[in-house]
Protein backbone atom coordinates (compact mmCIF):
# COMPACT_ATOMS: atom_id res chain seq x y z
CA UNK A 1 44.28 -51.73 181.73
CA UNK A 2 43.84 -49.95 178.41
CA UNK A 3 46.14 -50.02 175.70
CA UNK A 4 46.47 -46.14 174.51
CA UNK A 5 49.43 -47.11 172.11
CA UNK A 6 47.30 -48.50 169.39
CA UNK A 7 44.69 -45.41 169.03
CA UNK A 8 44.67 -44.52 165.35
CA UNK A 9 45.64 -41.41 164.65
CA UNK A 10 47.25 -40.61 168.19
CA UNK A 11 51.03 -40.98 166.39
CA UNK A 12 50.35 -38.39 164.03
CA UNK A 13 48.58 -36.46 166.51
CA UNK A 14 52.30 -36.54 168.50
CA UNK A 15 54.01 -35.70 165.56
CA UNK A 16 52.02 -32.72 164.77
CA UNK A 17 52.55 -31.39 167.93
CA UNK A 18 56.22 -32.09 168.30
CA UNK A 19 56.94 -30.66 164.99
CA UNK A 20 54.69 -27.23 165.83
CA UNK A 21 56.77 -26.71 168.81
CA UNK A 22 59.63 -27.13 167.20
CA UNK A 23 58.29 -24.86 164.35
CA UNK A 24 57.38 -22.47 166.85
CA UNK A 25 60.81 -22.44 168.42
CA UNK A 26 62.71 -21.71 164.99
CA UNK A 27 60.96 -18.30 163.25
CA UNK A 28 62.53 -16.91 166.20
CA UNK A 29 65.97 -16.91 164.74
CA UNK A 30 65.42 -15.24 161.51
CA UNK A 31 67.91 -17.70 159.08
CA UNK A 32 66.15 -20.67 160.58
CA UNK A 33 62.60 -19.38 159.47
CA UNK A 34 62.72 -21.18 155.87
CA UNK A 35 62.62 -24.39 158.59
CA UNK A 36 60.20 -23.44 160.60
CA UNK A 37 57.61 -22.70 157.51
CA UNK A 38 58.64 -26.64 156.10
CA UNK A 39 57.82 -28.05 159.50
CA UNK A 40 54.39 -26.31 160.02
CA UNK A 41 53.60 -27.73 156.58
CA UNK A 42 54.41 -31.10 157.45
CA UNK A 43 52.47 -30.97 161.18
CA UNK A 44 49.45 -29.59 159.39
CA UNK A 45 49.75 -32.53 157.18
CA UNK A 46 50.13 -34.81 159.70
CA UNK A 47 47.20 -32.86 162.21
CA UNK A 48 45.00 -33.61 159.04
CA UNK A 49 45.77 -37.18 158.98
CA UNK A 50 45.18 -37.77 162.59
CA UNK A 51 41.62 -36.36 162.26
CA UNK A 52 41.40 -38.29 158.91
CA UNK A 53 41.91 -41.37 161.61
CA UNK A 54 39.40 -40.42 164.00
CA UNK A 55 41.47 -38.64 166.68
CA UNK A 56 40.33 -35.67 167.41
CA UNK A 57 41.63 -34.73 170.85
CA UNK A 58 43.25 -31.88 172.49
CA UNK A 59 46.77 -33.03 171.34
CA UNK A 60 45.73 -33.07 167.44
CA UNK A 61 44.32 -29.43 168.48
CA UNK A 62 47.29 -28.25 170.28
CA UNK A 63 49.77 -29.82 167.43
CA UNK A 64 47.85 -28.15 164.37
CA UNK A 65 47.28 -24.80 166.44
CA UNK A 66 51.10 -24.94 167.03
CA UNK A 67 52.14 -25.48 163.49
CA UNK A 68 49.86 -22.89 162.25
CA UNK A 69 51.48 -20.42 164.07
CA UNK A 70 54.71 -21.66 163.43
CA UNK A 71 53.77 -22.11 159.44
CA UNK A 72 52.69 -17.88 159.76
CA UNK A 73 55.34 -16.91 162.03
CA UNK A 74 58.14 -18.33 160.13
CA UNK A 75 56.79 -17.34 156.44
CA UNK A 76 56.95 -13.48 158.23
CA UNK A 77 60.43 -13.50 159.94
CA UNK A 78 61.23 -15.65 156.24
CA UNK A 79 59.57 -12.36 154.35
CA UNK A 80 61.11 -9.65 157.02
CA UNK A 81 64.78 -11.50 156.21
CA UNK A 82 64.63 -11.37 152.60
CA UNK A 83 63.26 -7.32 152.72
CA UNK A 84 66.51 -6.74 155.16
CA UNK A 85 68.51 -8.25 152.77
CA UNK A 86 67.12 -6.50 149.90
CA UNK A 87 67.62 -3.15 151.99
CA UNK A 88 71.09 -3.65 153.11
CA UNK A 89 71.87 -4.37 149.01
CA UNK A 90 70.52 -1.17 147.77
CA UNK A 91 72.03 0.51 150.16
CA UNK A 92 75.18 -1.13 148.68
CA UNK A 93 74.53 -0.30 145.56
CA UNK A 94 73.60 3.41 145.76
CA UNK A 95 77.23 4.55 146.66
């Protein structure tokens, strides 16, 4: 039997994908966004490192796919936040 728990790279492979899911999961609530754009940073960091270490399987692929769109999707719903905010305050303002 082969041991699959010493591959290098595989761990940060994981944690790339683990941490684009959960990226993924948190532009969808619009005050959670600022989160979700820090954890696709960190899972393209570590999707970099585990092709730095020679693994370059489907998981790294999946996990740096998943934390791109997270990275994007929460820097928009961050952006679309900020712009409601800024709307709802000048419409404060004018009255």
């Amino acid at each position: 039997m082969e041991n699959n728990q010493n591959v290098p790279g595989k761990g940060a492979a994981t944690a790339s994908l683990v941490l684009g899911i959960i990226a993924v999961v948190l532009w969808f609530f619009g005050y959670t966004s600022i989160v979700s754009v820090i954890l696709g940073i960190v899972g393209l960091v570590c999707a970099g490192n585990a092709k730095k270490a020679g693994f370059d399987d489907g998981l790294r692929t999946a996990g740096f796919v998943l934390s791109l769109i997270g990275l994007i999707g929460g820097g928009v719903a961050f952006v679309a936040c900020v712009a409601c905010a800024g709307v709802i305050g000048a419409a404060g303002l004018a009255y």
